[in-house]
Protein backbone atom coordinates (compact mmCIF):
# COMPACT_ATOMS: atom_id res chain seq x y z
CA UNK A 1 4.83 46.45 -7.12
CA UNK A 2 6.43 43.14 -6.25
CA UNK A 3 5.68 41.60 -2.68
CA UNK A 4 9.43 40.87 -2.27
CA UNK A 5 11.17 37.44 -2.45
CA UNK A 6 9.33 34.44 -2.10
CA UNK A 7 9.37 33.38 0.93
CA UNK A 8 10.72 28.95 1.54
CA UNK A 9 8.51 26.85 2.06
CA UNK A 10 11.17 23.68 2.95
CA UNK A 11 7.62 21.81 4.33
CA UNK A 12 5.90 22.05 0.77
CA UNK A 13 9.26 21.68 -0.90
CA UNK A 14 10.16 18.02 0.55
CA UNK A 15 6.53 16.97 -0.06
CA UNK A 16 7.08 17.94 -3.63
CA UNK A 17 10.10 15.83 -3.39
CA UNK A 18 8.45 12.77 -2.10
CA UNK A 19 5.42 13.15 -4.42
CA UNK A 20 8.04 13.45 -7.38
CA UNK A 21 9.78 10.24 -6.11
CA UNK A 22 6.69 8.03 -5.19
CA UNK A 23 5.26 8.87 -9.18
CA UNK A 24 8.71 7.48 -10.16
CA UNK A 25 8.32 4.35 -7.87
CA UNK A 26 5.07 4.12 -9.74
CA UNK A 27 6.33 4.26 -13.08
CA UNK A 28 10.05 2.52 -12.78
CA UNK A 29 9.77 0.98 -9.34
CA UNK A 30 11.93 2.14 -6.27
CA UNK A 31 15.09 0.59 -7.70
CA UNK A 32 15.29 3.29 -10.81
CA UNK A 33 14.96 6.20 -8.19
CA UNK A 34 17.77 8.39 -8.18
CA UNK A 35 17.94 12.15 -6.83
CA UNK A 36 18.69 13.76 -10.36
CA UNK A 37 15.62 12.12 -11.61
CA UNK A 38 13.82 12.98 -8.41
CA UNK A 39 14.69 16.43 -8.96
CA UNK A 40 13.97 16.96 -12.45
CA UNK A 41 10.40 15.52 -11.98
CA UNK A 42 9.85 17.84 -8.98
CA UNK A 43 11.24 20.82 -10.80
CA UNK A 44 13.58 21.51 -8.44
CA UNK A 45 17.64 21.90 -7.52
CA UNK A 46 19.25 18.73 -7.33
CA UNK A 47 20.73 19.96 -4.57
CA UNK A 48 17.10 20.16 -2.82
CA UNK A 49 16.66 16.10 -3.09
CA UNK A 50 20.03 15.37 -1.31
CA UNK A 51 19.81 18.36 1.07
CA UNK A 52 15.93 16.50 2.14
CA UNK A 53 17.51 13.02 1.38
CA UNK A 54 20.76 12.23 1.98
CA UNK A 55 20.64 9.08 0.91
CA UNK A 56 18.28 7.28 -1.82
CA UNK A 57 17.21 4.57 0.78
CA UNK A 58 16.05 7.90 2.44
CA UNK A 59 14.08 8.68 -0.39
CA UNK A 60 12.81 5.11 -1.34
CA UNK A 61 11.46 4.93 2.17
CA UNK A 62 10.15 8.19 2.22
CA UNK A 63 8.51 7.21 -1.42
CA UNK A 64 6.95 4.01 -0.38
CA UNK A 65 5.51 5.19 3.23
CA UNK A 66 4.18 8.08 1.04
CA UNK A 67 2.16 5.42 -1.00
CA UNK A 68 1.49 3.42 1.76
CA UNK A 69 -0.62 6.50 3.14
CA UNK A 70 -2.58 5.72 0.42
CA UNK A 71 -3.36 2.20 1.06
CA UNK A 72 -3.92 3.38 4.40
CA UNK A 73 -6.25 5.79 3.72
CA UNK A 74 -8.25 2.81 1.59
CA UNK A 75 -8.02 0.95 5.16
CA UNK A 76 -9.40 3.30 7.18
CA UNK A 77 -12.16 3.95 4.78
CA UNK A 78 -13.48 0.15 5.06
CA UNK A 79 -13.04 -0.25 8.70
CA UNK A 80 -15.72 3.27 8.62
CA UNK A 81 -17.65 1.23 5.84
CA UNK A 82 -17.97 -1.68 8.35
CA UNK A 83 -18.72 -0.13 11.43
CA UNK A 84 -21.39 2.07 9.53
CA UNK A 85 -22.83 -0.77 6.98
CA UNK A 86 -21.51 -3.92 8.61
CA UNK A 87 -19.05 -6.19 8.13
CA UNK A 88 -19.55 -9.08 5.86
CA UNK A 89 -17.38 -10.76 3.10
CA UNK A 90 -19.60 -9.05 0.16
CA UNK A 91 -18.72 -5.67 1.95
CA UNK A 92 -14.99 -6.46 1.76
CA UNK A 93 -14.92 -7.99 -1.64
CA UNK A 94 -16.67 -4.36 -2.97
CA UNK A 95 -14.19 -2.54 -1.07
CA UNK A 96 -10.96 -4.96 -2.21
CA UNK A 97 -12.39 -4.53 -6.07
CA UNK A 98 -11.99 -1.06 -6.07
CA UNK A 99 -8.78 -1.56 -4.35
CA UNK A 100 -7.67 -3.68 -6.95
CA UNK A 101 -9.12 -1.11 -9.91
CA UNK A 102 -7.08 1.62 -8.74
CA UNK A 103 -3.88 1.13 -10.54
CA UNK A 104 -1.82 3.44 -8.41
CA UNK A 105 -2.57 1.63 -5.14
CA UNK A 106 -1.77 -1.83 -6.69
CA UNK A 107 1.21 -0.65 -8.16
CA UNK A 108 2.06 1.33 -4.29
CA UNK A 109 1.59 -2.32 -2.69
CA UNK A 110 3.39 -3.98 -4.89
CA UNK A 111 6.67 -1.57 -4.82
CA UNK A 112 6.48 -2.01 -1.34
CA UNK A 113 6.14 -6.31 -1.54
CA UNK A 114 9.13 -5.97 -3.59
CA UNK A 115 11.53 -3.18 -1.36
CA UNK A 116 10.17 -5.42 1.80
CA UNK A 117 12.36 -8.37 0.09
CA UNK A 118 15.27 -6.38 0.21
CA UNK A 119 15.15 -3.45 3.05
CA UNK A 120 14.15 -4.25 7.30
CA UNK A 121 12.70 -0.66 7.34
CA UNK A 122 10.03 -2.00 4.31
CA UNK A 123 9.77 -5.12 5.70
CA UNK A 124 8.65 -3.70 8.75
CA UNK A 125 6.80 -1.42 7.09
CA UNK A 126 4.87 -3.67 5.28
CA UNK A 127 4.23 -6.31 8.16
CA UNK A 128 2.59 -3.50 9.92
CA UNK A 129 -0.02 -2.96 6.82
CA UNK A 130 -0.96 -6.49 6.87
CA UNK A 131 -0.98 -6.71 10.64
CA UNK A 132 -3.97 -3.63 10.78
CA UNK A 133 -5.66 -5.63 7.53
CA UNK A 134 -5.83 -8.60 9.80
CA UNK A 135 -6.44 -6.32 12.76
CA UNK A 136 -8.97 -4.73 11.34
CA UNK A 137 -10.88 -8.10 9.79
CA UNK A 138 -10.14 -10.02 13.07
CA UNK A 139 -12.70 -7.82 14.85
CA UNK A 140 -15.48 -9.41 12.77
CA UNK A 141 -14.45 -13.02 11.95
CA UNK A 142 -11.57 -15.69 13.60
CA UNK A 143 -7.96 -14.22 13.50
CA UNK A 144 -7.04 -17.42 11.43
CA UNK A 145 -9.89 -16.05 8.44
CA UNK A 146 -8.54 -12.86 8.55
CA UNK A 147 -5.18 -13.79 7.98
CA UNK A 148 -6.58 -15.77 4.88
CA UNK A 149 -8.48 -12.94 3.72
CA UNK A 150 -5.15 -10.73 3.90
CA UNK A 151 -3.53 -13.40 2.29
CA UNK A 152 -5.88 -13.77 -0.58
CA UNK A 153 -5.87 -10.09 -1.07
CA UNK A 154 -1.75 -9.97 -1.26
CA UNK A 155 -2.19 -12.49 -4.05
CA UNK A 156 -4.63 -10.44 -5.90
CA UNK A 157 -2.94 -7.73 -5.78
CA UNK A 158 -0.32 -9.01 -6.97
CA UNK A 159 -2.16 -10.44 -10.20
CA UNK A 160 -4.14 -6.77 -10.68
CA UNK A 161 -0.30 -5.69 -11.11
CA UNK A 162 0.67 -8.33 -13.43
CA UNK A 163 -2.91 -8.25 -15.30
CA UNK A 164 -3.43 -4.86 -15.35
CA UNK A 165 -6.97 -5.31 -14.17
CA UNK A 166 -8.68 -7.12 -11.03
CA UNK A 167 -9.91 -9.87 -10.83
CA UNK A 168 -13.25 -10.37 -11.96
CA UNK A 169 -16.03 -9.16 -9.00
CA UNK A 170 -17.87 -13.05 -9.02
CA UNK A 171 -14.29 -14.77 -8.19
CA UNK A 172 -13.48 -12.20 -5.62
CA UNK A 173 -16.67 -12.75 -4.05
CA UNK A 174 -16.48 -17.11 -3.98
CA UNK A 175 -12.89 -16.55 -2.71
CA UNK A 176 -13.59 -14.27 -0.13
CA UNK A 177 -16.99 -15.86 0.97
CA UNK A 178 -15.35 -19.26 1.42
CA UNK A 179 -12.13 -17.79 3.39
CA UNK A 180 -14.82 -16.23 5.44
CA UNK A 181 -16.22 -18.29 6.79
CA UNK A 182 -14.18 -21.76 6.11
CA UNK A 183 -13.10 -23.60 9.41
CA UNK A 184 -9.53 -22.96 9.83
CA UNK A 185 -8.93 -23.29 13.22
CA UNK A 186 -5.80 -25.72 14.38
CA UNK A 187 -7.41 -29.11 14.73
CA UNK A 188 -6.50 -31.75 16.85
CA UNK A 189 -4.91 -35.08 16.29
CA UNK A 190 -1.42 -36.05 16.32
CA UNK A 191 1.15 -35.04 14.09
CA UNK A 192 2.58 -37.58 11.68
């Protein structure tokens, strides 16, 4: 005996959209996304994409914050590392390795470096990731190291992408030690 039609689910459907969409941004970047490709990766109507997302910026956007979850999951999980083990550069350089050795977070944060270029919505988007990076560092060393730190980490990520790996651990670890810790406070003196 058959329990009778399925029932909708328009919740899990949409999330099966967006999942479909960010594995797309993953594998063509968000410029390739389109809602017939969208739809045939979800196994669903092409009707469903456009009826959830109207527009492909709708769907890029909804693709890259779903990614960005990701990264901000990876956040969360240090600032709990630091509170609970401490904060200190060889903490951060363990946690940004295996950042940078999970291929589908590297390639989330650099979708979204590259939509940020192009969209206010991802720009703001991603200013607001590397404002709770710095946020988050700033509550252990000066606001001006964390904003090197975050900076440093941008441009590794950026070479994990292009490499295809990290960087190795023992580079990491000078970089990060030096940025630190390094004076770079304004100093004082006139300007030429």
């Amino acid at each position: 005996m058959s329990d009778g039609p399925r029932r909708r689910d328009p919740e899990r459907r949409r999330r099966e959209i967006v999942d479909a969409a960010a594995a797309l941004v993953l594998e063509s970047g968000a410029d390739a996304l389109t809602h017939r490709k969208v739809a045939a990766r979800a196994g669903v109507p092409l009707g469903s994409t456009t009826q959830y997302f109207a527009t492909l910026d709708d769907l890029r956007e909804a693709a890259l914050r779903n990614l960005m979850d990701e990264a901000e999951q990876w956040l969360a999980d240090l600032e709990a590392e630091f509170v609970r083990d401490g904060a200190s550069s060889a903490a951060y350089t363990g946690a940004l390795h295996r950042y940078l050795s999970d291929p589908q977070l590297v390639r989330g944060d650099f979708a979204m470096t590259c939509a940020a270029a192009s969209s206010p919505d991802m720009e703001e988007l991603a200013r607001h990731w590397t404002a709770r990076l710095v946020e988050a560092l700033a509550r252990y060393i000066p606001v001006e190291n964390a904003r090197a730190v975050a900076t440093f980490s941008d441009g590794a990520t950026m070479d994990a992408v292009i490499a295809e790996r990290p960087l190795d651990h023992a580079l990491l670890a000078s970089a990060i030690a030096a940025l630190w810790s390094a004076p770079l406070g304004a100093t004082k003196g006139t300007a030429t």
